[in-house]
Structures are given as C-alpha cells and as structure tokens.
C-alpha atoms as a PDB file:
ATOM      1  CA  UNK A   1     -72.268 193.203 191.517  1.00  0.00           C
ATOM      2  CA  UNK A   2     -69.823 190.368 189.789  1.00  0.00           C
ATOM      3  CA  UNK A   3     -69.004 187.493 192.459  1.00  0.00           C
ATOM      4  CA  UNK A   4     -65.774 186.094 193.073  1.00  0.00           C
ATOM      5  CA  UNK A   5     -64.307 182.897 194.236  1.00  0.00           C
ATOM      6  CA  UNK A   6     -66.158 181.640 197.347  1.00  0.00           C
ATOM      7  CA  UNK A   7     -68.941 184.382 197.060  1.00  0.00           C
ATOM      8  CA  UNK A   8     -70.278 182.662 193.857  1.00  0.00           C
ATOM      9  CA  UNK A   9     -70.412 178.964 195.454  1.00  0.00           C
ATOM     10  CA  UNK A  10     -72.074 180.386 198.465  1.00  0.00           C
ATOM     11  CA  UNK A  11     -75.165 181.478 196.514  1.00  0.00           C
ATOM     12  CA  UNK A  12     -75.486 177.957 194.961  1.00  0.00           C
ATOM     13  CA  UNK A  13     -74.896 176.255 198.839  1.00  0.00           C
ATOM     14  CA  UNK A  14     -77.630 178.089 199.992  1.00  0.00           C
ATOM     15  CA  UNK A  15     -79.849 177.304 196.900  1.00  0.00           C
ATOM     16  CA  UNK A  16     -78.821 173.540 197.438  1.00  0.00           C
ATOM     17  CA  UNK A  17     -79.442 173.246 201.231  1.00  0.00           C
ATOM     18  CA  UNK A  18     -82.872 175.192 200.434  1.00  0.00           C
ATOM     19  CA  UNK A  19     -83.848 172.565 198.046  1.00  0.00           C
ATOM     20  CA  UNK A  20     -82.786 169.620 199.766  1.00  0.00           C
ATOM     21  CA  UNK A  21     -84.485 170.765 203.074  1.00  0.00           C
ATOM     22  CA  UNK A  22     -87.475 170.857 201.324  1.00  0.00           C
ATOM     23  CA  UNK A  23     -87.400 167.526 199.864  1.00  0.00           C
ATOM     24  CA  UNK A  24     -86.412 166.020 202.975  1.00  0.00           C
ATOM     25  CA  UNK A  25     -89.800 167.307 204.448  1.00  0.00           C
ATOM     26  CA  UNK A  26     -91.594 166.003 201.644  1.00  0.00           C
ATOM     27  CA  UNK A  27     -89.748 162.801 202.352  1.00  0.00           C
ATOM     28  CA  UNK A  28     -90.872 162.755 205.712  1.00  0.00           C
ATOM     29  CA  UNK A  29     -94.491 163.375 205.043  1.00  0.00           C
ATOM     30  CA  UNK A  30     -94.831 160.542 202.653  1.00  0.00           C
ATOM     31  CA  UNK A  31     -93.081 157.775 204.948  1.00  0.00           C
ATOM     32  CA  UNK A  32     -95.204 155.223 206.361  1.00  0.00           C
ATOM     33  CA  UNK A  33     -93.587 154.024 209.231  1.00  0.00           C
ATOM     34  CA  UNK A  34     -93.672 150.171 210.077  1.00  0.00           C
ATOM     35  CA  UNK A  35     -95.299 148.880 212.654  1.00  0.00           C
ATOM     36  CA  UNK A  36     -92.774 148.584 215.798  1.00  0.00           C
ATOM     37  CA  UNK A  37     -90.336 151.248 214.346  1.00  0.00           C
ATOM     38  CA  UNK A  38     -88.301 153.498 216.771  1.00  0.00           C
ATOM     39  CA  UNK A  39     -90.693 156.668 217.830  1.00  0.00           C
ATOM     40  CA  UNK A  40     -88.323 160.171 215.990  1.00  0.00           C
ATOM     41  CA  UNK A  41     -85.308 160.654 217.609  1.00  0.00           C
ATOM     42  CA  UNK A  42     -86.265 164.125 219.173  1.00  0.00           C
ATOM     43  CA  UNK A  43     -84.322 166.952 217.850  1.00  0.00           C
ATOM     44  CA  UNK A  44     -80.324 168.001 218.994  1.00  0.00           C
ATOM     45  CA  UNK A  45     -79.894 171.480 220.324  1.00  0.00           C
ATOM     46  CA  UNK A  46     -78.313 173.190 217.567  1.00  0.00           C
ATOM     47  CA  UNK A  47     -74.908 174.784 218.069  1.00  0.00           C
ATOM     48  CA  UNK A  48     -74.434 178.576 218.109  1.00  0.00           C
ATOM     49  CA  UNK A  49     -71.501 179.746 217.107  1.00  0.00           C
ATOM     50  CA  UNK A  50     -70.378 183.418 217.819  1.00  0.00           C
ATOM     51  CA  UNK A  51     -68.284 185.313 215.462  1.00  0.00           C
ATOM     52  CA  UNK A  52     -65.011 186.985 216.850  1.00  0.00           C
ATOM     53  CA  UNK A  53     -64.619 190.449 216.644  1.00  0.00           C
ATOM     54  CA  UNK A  54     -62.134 192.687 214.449  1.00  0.00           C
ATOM     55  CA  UNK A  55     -59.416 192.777 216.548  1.00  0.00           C
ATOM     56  CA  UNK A  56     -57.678 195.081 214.144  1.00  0.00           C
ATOM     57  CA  UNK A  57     -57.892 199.071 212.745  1.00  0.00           C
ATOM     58  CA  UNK A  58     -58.529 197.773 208.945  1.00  0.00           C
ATOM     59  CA  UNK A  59     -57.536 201.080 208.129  1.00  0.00           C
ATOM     60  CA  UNK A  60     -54.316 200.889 209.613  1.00  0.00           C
ATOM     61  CA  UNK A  61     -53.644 197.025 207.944  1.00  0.00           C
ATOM     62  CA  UNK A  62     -51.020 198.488 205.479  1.00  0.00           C
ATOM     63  CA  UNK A  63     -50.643 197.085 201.667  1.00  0.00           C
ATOM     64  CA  UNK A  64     -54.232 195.987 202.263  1.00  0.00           C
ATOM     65  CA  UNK A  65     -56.933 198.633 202.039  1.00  0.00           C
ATOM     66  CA  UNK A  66     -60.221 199.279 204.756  1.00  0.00           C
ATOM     67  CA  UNK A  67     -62.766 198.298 201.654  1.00  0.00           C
ATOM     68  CA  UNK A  68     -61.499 194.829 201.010  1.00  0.00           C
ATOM     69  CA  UNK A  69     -60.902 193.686 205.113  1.00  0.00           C
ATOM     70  CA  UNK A  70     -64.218 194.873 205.799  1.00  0.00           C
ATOM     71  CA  UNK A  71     -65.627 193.269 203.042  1.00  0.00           C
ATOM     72  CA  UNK A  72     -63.909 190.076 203.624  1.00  0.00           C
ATOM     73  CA  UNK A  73     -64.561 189.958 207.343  1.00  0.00           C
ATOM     74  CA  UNK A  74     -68.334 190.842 206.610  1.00  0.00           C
ATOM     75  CA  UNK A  75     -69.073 189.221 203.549  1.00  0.00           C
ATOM     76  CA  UNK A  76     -66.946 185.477 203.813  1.00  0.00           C
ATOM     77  CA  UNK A  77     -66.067 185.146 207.646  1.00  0.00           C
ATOM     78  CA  UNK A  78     -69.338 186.601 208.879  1.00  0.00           C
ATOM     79  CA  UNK A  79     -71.099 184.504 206.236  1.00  0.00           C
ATOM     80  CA  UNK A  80     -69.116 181.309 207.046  1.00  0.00           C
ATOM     81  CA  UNK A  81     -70.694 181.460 210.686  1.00  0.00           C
ATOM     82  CA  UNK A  82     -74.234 182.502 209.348  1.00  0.00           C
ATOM     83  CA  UNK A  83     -73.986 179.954 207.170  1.00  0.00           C
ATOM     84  CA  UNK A  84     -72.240 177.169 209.916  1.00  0.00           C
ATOM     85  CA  UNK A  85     -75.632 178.269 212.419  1.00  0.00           C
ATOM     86  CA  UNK A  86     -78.281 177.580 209.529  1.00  0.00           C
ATOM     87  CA  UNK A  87     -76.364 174.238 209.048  1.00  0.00           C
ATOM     88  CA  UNK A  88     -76.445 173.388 212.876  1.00  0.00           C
ATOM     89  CA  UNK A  89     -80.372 174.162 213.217  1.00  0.00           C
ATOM     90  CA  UNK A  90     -81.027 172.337 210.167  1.00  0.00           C
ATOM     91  CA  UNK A  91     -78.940 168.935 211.463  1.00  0.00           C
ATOM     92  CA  UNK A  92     -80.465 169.755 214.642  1.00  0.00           C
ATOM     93  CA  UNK A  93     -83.891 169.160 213.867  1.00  0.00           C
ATOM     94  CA  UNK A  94     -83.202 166.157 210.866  1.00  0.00           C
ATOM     95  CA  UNK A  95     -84.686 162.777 211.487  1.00  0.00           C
ATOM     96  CA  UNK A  96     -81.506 160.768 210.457  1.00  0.00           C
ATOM     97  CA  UNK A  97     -83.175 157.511 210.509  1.00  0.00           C
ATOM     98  CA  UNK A  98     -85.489 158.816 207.813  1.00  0.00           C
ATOM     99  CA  UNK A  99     -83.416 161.626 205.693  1.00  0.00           C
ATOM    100  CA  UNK A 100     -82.400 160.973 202.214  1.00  0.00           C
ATOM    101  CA  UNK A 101     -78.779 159.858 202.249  1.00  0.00           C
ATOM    102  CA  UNK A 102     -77.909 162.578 199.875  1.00  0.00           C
ATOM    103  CA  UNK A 103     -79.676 165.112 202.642  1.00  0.00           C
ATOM    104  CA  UNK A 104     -77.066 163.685 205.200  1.00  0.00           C
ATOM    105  CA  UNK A 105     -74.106 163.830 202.807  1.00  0.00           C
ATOM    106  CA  UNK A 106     -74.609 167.537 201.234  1.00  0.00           C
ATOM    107  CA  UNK A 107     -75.074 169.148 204.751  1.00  0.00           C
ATOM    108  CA  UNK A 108     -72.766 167.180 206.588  1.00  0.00           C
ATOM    109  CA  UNK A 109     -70.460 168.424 203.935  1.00  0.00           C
ATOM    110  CA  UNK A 110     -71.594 172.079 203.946  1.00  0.00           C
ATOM    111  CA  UNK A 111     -71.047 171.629 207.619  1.00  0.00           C
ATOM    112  CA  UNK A 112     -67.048 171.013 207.405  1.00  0.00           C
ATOM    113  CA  UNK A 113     -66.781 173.565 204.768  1.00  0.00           C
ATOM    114  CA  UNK A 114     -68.790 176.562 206.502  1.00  0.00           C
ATOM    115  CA  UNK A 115     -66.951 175.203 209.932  1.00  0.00           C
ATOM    116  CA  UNK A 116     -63.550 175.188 208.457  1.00  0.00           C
ATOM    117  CA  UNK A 117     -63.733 178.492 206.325  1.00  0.00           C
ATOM    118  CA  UNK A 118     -64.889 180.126 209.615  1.00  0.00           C
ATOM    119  CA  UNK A 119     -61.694 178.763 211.993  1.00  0.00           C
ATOM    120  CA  UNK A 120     -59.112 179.705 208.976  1.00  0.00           C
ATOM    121  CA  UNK A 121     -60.594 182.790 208.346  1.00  0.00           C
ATOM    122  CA  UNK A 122     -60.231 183.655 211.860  1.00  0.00           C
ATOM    123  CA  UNK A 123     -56.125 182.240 211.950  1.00  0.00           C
ATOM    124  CA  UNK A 124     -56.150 184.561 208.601  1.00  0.00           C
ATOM    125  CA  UNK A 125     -57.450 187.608 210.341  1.00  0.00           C
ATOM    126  CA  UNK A 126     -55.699 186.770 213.612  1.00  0.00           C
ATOM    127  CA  UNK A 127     -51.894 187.691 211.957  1.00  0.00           C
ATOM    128  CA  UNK A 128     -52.532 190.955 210.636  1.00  0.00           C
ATOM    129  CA  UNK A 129     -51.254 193.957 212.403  1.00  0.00           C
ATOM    130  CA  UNK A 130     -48.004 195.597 213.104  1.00  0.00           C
ATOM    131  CA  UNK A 131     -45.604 193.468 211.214  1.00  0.00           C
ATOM    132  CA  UNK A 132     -42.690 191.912 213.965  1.00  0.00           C
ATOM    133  CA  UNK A 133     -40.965 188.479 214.224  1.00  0.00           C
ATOM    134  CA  UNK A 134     -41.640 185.386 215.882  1.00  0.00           C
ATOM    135  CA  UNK A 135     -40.436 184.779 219.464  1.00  0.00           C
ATOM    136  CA  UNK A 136     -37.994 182.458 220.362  1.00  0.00           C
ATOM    137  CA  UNK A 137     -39.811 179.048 220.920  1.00  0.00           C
ATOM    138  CA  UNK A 138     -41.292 179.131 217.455  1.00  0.00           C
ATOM    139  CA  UNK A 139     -38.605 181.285 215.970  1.00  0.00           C
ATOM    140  CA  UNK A 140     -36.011 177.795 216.974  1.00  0.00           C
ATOM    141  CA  UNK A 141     -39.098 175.222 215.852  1.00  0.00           C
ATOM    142  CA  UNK A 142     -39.339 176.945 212.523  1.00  0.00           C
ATOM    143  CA  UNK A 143     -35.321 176.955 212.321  1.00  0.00           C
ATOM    144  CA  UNK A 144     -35.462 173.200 213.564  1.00  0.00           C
ATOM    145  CA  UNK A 145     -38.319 171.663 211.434  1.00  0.00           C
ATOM    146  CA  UNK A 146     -37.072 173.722 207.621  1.00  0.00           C
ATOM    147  CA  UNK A 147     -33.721 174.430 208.306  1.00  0.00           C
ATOM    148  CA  UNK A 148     -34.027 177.989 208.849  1.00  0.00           C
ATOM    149  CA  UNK A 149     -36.520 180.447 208.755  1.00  0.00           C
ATOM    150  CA  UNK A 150     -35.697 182.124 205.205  1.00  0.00           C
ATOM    151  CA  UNK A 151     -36.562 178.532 204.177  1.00  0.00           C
ATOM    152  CA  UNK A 152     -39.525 178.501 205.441  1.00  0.00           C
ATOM    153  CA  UNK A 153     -40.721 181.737 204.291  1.00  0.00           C
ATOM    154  CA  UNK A 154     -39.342 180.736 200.589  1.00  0.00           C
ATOM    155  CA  UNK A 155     -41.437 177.624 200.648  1.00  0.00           C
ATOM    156  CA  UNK A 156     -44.893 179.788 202.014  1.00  0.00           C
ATOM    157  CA  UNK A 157     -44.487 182.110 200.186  1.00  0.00           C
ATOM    158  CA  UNK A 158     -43.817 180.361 197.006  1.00  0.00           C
ATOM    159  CA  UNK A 159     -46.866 177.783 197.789  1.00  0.00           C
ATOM    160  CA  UNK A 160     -49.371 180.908 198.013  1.00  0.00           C
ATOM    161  CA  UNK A 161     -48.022 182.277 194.900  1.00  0.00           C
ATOM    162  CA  UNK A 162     -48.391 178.955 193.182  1.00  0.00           C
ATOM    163  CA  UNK A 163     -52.098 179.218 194.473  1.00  0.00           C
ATOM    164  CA  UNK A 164     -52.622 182.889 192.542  1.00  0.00           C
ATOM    165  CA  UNK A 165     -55.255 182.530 190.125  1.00  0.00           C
ATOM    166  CA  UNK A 166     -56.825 179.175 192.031  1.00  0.00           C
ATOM    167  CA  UNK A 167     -58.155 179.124 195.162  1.00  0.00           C
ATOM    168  CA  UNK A 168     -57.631 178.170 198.649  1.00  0.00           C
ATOM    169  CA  UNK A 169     -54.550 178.273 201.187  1.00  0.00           C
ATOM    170  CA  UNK A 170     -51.270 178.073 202.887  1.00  0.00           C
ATOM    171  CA  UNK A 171     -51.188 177.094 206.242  1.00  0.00           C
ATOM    172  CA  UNK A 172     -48.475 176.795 209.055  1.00  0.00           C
ATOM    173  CA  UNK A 173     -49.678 173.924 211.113  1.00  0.00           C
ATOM    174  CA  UNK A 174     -48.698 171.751 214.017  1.00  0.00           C
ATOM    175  CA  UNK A 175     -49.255 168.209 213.226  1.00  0.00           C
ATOM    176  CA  UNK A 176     -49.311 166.141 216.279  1.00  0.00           C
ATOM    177  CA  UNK A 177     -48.770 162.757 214.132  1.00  0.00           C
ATOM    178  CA  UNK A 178     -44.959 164.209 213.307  1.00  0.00           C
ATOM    179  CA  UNK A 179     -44.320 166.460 216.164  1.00  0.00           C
ATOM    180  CA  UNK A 180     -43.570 169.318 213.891  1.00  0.00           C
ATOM    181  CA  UNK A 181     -44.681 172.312 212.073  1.00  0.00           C
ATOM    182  CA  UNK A 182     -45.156 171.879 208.351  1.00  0.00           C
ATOM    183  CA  UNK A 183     -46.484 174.321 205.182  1.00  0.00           C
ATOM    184  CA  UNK A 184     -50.059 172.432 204.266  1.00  0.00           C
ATOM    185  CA  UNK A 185     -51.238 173.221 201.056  1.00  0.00           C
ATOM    186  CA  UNK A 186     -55.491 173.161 201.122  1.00  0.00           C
ATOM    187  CA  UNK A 187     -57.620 173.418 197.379  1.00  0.00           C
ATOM    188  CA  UNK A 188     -60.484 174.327 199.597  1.00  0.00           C
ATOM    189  CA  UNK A 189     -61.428 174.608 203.144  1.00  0.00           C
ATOM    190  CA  UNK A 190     -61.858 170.876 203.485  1.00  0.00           C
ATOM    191  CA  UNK A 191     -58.583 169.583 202.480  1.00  0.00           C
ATOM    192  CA  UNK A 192     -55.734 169.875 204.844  1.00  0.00           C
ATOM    193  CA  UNK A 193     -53.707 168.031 207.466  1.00  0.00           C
ATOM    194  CA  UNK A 194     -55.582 165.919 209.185  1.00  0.00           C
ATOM    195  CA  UNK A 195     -55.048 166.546 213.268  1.00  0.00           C
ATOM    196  CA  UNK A 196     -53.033 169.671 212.414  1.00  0.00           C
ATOM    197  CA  UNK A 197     -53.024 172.828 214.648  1.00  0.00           C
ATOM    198  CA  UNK A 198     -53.536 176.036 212.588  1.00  0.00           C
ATOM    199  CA  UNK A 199     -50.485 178.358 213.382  1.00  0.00           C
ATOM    200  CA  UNK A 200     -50.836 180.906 210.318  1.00  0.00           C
ATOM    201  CA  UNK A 201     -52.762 180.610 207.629  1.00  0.00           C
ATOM    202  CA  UNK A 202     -52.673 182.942 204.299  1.00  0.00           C
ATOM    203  CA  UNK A 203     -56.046 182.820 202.308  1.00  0.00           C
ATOM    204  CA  UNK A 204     -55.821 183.095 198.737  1.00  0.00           C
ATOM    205  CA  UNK A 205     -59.312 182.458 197.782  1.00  0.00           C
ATOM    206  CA  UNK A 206     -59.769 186.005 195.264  1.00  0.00           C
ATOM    207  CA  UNK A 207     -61.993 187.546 197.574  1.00  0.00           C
ATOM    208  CA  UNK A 208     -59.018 188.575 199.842  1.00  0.00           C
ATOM    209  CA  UNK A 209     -56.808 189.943 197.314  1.00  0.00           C
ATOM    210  CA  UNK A 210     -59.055 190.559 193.783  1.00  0.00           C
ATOM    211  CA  UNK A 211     -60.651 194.359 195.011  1.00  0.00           C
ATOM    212  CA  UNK A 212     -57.210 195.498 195.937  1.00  0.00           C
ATOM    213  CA  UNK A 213     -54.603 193.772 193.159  1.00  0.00           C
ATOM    214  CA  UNK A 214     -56.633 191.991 190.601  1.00  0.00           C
ATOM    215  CA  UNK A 215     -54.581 189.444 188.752  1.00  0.00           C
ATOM    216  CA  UNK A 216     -51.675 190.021 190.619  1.00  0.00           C
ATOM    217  CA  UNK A 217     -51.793 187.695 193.430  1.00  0.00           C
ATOM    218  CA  UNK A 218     -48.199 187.695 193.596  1.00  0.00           C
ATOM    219  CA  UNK A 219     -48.067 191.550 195.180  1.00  0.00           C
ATOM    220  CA  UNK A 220     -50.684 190.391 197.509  1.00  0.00           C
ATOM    221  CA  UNK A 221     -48.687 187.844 199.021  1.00  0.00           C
ATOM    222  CA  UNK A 222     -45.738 190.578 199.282  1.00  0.00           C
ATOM    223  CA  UNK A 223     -48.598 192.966 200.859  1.00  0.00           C
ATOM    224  CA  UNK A 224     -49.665 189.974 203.463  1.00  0.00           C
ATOM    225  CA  UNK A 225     -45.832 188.919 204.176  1.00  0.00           C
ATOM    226  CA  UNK A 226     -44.964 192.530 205.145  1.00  0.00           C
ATOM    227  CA  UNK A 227     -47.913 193.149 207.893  1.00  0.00           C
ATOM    228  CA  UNK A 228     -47.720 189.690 209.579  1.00  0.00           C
ATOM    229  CA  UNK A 229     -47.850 190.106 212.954  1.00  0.00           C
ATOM    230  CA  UNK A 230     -46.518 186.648 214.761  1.00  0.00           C
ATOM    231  CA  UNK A 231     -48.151 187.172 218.340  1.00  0.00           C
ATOM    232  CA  UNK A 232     -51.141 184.956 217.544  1.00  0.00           C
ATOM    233  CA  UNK A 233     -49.248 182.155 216.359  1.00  0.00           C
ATOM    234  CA  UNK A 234     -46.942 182.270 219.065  1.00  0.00           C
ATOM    235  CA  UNK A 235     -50.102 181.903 221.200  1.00  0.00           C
ATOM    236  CA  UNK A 236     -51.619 179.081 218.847  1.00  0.00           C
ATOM    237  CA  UNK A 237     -48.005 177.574 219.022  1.00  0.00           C
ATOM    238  CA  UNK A 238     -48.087 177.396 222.568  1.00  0.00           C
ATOM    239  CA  UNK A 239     -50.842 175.526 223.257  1.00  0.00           C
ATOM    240  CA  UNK A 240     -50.171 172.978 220.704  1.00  0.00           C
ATOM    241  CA  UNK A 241     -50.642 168.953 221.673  1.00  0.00           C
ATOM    242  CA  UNK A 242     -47.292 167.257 221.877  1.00  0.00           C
END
C-alpha cells in the first residue's frame, strides 16, 4: 500500500526515535561518571494521553466518504496519540543530564509534532457534521475582525486551496496577543500562531482528501466548506482568554 503525506514521515519518525533510543542507551552504558556527580535524576511519570472518540456517523459526513474518515481518524489521529504516548514514556525515563543533545532535540521535536497533529486533528474532526452557521457572538467577531463573514470565508478558503498539492493547514484561531480571530496559515503541525486558540481548523495534509478526490484538492475544500458544522467552535470561541 503507497503512503501519502504524513503516513510516509511517520514510518521514518519511528525508525529515527528507534535508533536514537538505542544509542542513547549505549551512551549511557559507556559513561563514566565523575566522582561527586549528581546520583540519575529518577524517571518522570510519563503522560497518557487518551484519544477522543468519533463523535460523528462517518457515513453520514456528506462530500466525504466512510473509507477515508475512518482511515484518517484511525490511521493519523489515532497514530498521532500512539505516537505522542511512546514519546512521553521515552522522555519519561531519559537521563537528561547524560542524553546526547541530538536525543533531546529529535524527541523533543517529535513531541510538538505528534502533540500538535493530535489537538488539530481533533479541532479538524470536531466541525464536521450537519452543516449550519455560526451563532451570534462569533458570527459579529468574524464580521468585526475581516469585515464580514464572506471575507473571511474567501480568505480560508482561498489559503487551503493555495495549500492543495502541499501540505499542512488553515486554521481559525484566537490570538490572545491581538484580541482577535485571524486565518493562520501552518506548513506543518509545528508552525502556527504562537498563543493562539484553535477555533476551526481545515487539514490539508493528502491523507484527508487524496482517497476521495486525488489531485483535486480544490473540490475537497468545497466538500469540507459545505458540512461544517460551527457548534464546536462556538464552544472553543467561548472559552477563549481575553
């Protein structure tokens, strides 16, 4: 089975944090401590993250078929918190006063990527349902902070289309610095406003869109637009930081 997007980096992450686990307990063995040196830090309780639950029919999702929601939900949301626990046992039980700075760096890394995909993915999967329109309160923020809302959905819209063919996403977020809600645009899961408040986020890695359009990355953004359901963001609005 061919690979797409995200799927094919994922096999190499887990190759890499394989091979640098191993050399970091090869590292360990060797190292003579000096006399006086700190006794090992004793090992952080990992973190356990649990993933959320479909909170949708996919076979109802329409413009979006059952085989590619399932697979997406399995395959790169499931995976992103598999992949998020492995990373949180392995930091867990690291000796960081010993560890190969390259160790620290790559899963420290892998860490923000595997934690990010996983809290997008679930924004992502959050919006789809019965397509409606956002309530008041962030129907009159959207109006205030791009002039209207056909703006806004021009400018999301086009951003995600602009993405086709790439890889990564569109997200509505809060940012706290401006006290408004702006279009980010994010080349991978680690790039985005910093201190911003996921709203509604639109994934357009190829995994979520390849099985079902190909190519045409433009029809899946059409597909997406017309099943948003706002009710999550509304909720993700509310709670926002001002």
């Amino acid at each position: 089975m061919i690979k797409f997007g995200e799927a094919a980096v994922s096999e190499h992450r887990r190759t890499f944090l394989k091979t640098t686990l191993a050399m970091t307990a090869a590292a360990a063995v060797q190292a003579v401590a000096p006399r006086g040196a700190f006794a090992q830090a004793p090992a952080s309780p990992a973190a356990k993250y649990t993933p959320a639950p479909m909170a949708f029919d996919p076979k109802k999702i329409k413009g979006l078929s059952e085989k590619i929601l399932v697979s997406h939900y399995e395959n790169n949301y499931l995976g992103a918190v598999r992949r998020l626990n492995a990373i949180a046992e392995q930091l867990g039980n690291l000796d960081f006063d010993k560890a190969p700075v390259f160790t620290i760096n790559g899963l420290k890394r892998e860490e923000l990527i595997a934690m990010n995909s996983m809290i997008l993915h679930e924004v992502y999967f959050a919006t789809l349902g019965d397509a409606n329109a956002p309530g008041k309160a962030l129907a009159d923020q959207i109006a205030k902070d791009f002039g209207s809302f056909e703006r806004w959905k021009s400018e999301f819209v086009g951003m995600a289309k602009a993405e086709g063919g790439g890889s990564g996403w569109v997200i509505l977020t809060y940012s706290p610095h401006d006290k408004r809600l702006v279009n980010a645009w994010a080349a991978d899961h680690t790039t985005t406003v910093a201190g911003g408040e996921p709203i509604l986020a639109i994934d357009m890695y190829e995994h979520a869109y390849q099985m079902d359009f190909g190519a045409k990355a433009a029809e899946y953004v059409t597909a997406f637009m017309n099943t948003l359901n706002w009710s999550h963001a509304e909720a993700a609005f509310g709670k926002r930081k001002v």
